[in-house]
Structure formats: structure tokens, C-alpha cells
Protein backbone atom coordinates (compact mmCIF):
# COMPACT_ATOMS: atom_id res chain seq x y z
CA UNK A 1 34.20 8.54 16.43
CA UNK A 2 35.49 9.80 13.40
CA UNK A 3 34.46 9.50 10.29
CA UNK A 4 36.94 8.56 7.36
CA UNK A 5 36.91 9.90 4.25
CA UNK A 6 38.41 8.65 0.63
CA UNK A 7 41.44 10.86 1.00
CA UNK A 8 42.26 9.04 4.31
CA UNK A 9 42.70 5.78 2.42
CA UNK A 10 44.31 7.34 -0.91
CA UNK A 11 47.80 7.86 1.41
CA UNK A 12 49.73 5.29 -0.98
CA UNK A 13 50.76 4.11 2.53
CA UNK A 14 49.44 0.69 3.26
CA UNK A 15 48.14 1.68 7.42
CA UNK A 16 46.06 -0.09 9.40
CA UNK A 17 43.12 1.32 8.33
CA UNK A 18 43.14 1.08 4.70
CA UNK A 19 44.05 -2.86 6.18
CA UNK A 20 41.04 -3.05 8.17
CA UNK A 21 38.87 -1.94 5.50
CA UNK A 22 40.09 -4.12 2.88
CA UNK A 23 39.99 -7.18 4.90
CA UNK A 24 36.48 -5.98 6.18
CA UNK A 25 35.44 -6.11 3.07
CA UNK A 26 37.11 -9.29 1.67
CA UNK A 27 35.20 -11.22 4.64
CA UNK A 28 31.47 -9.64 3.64
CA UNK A 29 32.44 -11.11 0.30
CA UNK A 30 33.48 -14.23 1.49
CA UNK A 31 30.26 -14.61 3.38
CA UNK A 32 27.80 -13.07 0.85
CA UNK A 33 27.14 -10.19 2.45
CA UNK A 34 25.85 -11.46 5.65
CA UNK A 35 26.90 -9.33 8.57
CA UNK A 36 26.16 -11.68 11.51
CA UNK A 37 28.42 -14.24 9.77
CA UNK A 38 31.03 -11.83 8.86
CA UNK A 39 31.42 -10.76 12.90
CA UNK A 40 31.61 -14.29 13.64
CA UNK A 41 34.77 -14.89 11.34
CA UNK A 42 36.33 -11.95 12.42
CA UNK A 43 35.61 -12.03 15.71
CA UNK A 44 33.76 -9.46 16.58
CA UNK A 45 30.10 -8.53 17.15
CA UNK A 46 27.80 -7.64 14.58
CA UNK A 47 27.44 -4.35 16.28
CA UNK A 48 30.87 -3.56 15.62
CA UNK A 49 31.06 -4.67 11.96
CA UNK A 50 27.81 -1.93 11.77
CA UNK A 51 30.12 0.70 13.54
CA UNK A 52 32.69 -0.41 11.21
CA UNK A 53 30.91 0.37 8.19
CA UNK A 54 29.94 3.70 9.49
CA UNK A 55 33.69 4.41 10.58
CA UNK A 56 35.05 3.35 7.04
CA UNK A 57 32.08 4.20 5.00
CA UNK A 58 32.02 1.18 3.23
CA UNK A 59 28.94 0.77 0.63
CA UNK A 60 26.86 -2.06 -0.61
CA UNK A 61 28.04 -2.17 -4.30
CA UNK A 62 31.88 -2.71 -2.40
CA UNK A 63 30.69 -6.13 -1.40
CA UNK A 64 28.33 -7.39 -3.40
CA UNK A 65 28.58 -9.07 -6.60
């Protein structure tokens, strides 16, 4: 798997996943951080949302208020 870095998203292209990311993070928001909940919505399993966050390095300040 690889891991994504900032310059990956910083394209100014809008690909799919800068898209997944963004909406990845939207949902946490939308459901308070909860990652279980946030699988549900989208769909997925919670152990995907975890690879998710590994793949996109996505950190806590990014979704919570």
C-alpha cells in the first residue's frame, strides 16, 4: 500500500484521492469523530476507514473541533 504524501494532494487537480480524503474527512466530522459510525455511513468497515487513515495520513486535529 502506498503511502500518500501532502504533495500528492497539492496537484491543483481535483482526483479521486484528494475526493476520498475530503469526503473521509467531512463524514468523521459529521459523526464526531467516531470511526465505527463513520464506516457505517460510508459503507465500509471500520477496518478500512483505519487503513484509510493510514493511506491518506489523515490526523486528529483534521476532524475534530
Amino acid at each position: 500500500m502506498k503511502i500518500y504524501t501532502e504533495k500528492d494532494y497539492n496537484t491543483g487537480e481535483l482526483n479521486i484521492l484528494t475526493m476520498q480524503r475530503k469526503h473521509l474527512i467531512r463524514v468523521l466530522k459529521m459523526c464526531r469523530g467516531k470511526k465505527n459510525a463513520t464506516a457505517h455511513v460510508i459503507g465500509v468497515t471500520p477496518r478500512t476507514v483505519s487503513n484509510m487513515f493510514i493511506q491518506h495520513q489523515i490526523k486528529d486535529h483534521e476532524y475534530i473541533s
